[in-house]
C-alpha atoms as a PDB file:
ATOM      1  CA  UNK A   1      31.746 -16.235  88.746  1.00  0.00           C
ATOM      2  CA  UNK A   2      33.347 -16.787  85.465  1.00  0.00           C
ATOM      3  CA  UNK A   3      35.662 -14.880  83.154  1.00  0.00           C
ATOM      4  CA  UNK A   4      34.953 -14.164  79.330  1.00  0.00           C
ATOM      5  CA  UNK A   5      37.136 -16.443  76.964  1.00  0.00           C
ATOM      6  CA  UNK A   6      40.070 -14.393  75.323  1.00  0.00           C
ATOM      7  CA  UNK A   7      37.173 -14.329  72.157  1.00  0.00           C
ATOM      8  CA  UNK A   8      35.041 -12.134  74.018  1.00  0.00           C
ATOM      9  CA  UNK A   9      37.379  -9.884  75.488  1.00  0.00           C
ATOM     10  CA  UNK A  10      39.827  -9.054  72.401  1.00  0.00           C
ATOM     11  CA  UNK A  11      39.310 -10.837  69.352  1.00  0.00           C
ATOM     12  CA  UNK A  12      37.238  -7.865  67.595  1.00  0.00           C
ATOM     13  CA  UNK A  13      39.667  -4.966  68.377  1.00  0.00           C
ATOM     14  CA  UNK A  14      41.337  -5.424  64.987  1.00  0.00           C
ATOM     15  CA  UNK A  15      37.749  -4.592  63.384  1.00  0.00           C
ATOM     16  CA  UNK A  16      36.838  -0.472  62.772  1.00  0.00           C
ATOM     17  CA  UNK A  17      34.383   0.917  64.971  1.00  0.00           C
ATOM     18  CA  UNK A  18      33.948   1.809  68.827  1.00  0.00           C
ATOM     19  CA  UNK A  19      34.985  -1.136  71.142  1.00  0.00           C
ATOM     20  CA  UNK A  20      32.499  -1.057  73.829  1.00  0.00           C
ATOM     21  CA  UNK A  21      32.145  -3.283  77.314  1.00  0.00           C
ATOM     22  CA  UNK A  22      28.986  -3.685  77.858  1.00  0.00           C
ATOM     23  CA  UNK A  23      29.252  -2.792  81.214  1.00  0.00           C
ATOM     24  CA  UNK A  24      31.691  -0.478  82.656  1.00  0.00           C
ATOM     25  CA  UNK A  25      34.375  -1.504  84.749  1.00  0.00           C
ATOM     26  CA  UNK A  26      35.896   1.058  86.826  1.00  0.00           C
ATOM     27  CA  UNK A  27      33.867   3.768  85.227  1.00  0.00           C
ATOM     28  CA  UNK A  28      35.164   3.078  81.896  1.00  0.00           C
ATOM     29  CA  UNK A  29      33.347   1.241  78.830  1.00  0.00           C
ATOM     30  CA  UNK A  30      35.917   1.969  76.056  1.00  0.00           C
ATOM     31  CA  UNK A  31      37.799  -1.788  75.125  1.00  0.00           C
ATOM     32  CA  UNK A  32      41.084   0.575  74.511  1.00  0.00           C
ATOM     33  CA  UNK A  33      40.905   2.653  77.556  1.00  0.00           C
ATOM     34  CA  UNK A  34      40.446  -0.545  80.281  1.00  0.00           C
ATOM     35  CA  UNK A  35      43.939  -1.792  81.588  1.00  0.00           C
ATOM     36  CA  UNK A  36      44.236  -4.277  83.978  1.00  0.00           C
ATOM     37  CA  UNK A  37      44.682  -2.103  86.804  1.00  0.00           C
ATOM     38  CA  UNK A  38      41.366  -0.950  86.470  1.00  0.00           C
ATOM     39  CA  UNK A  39      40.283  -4.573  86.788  1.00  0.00           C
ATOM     40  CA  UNK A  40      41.731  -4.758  89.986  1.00  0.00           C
ATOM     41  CA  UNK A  41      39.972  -1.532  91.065  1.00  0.00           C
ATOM     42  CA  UNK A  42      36.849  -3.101  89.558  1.00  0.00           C
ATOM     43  CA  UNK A  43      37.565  -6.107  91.829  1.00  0.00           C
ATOM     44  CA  UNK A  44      38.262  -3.745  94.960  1.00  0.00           C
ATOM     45  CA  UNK A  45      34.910  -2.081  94.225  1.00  0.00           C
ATOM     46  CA  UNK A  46      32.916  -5.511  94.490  1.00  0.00           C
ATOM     47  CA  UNK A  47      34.683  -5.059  98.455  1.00  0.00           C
ATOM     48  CA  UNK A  48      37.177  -7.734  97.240  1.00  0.00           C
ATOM     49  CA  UNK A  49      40.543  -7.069  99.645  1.00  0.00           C
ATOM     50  CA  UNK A  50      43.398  -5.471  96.747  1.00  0.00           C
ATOM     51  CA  UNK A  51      46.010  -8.223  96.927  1.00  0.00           C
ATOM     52  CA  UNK A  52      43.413 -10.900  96.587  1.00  0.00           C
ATOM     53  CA  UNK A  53      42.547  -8.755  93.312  1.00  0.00           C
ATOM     54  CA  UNK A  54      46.081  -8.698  92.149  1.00  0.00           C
ATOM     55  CA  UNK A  55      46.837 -12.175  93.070  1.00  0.00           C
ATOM     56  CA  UNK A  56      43.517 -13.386  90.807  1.00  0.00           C
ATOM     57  CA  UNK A  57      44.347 -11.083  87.791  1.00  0.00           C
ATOM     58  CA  UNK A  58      47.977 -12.027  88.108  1.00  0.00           C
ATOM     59  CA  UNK A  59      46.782 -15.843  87.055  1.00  0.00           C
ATOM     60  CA  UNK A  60      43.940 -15.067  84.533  1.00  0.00           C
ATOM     61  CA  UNK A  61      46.748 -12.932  82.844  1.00  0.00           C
ATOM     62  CA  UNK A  62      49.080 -15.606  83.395  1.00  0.00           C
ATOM     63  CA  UNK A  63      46.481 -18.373  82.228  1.00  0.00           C
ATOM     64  CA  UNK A  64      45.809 -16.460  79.020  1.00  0.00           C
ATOM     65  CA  UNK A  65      49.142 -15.878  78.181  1.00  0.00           C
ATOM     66  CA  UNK A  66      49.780 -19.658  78.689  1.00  0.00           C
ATOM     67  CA  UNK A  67      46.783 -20.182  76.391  1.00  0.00           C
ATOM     68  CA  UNK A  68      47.594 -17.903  73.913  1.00  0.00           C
ATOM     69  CA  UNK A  69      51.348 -19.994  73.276  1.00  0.00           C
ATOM     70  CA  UNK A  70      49.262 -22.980  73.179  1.00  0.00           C
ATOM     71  CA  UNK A  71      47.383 -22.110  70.117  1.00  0.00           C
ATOM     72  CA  UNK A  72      48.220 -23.244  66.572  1.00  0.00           C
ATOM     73  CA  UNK A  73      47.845 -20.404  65.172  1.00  0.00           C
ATOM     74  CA  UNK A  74      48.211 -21.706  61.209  1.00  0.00           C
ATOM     75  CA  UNK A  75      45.123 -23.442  62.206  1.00  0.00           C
ATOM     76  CA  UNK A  76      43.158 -20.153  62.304  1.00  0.00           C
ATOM     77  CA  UNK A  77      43.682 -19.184  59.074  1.00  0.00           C
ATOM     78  CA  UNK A  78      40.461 -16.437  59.208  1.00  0.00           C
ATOM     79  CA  UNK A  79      42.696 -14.657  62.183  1.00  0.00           C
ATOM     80  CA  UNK A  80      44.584 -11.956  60.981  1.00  0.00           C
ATOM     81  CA  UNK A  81      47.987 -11.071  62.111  1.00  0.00           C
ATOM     82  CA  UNK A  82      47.004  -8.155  62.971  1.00  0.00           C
ATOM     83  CA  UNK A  83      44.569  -9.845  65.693  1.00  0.00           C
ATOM     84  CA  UNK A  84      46.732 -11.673  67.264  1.00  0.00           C
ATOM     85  CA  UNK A  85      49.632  -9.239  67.178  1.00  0.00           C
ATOM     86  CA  UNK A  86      46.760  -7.136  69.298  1.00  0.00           C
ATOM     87  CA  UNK A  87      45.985  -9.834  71.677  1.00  0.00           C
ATOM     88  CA  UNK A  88      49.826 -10.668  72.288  1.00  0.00           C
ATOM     89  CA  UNK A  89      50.351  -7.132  72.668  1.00  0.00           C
ATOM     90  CA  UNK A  90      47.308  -6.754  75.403  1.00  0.00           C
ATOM     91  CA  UNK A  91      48.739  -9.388  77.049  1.00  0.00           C
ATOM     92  CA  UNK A  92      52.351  -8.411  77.195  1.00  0.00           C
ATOM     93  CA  UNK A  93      50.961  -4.665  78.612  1.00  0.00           C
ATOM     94  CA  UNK A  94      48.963  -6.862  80.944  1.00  0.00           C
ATOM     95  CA  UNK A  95      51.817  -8.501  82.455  1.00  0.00           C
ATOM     96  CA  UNK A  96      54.113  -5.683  82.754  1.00  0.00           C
ATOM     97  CA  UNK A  97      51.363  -3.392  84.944  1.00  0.00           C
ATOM     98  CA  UNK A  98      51.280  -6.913  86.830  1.00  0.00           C
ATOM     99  CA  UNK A  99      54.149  -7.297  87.633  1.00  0.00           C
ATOM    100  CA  UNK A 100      54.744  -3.565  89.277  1.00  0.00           C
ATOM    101  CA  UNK A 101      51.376  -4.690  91.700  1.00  0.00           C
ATOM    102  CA  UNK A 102      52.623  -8.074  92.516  1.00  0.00           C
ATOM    103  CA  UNK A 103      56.391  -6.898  93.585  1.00  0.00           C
ATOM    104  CA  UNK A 104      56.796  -6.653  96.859  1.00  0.00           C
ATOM    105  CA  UNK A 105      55.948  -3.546  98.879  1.00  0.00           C
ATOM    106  CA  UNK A 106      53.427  -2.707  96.564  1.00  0.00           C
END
C-alpha cells in the first residue's frame, strides 16, 4: 500500500465546490469532515490492531509536516496563501488529535 502525496489529499480545498474522497473512509466522504482519527478507525476497520494505526498515522503526519517545512514555497508562485495556510492548518489539527492517541494510557 501507498499513501496519496499531500497534492491529492489537500491541495484543492482552497477551490469552491464540494470536496469529495472518492471513497469513504470511516463512513465519511466529505474532505472537511475526515480527521485523522477517523483514519485510524479506517485503519482498525481493515482489522489493523489500533496502536499499530496510531503509530503509522503518527509518522505520515509527521512525514508531511517534515515535507511541508521543506518546501520553497516562493517557488510555487501559482499556490495561494490561502492553500497552504489550509494545508499547514490540516496538519497542525492533525498533530494535535495525534498527539492525545499517542500519549500514554491512551
Amino acid at each position: 500500500m501507498r499513501l496519496a502525496p499531500a497534492y491529492d489529499i489537500g491541495a484543492h480545498l482552497h477551490h469552491r465546490g464540494p470536496h469529495r474522497f472518492a471513497l469513504d473512509i470511516a463512513g465519511r466522504r466529505d474532505v472537511e469532515d475526515v480527521t485523522v482519527l477517523h483514519v485510524v478507525d479506517e485503519i482498525v476497520s481493515w482489522n489493523v490492531d489500533r496502536d499499530r494505526a496510531v503509530a503509522a498515522v503518527v509518522d505520515v503526519a509527521a512525514d508531511l509536516r517534515a515535507a511541508l517545512g521543506d518546501v520553497d514555497r516562493s517557488r510555487h508562485p501559482g499556490v495561494s496563501r490561502t492553500a497552504w495556510t489550509l494545508l499547514d492548518s490540516r496538519s497542525d489539527d492533525a498533530e494535535r488529535l495525534l498527539a492525545g492517541l499517542s500519549a500514554p494510557g491512551h
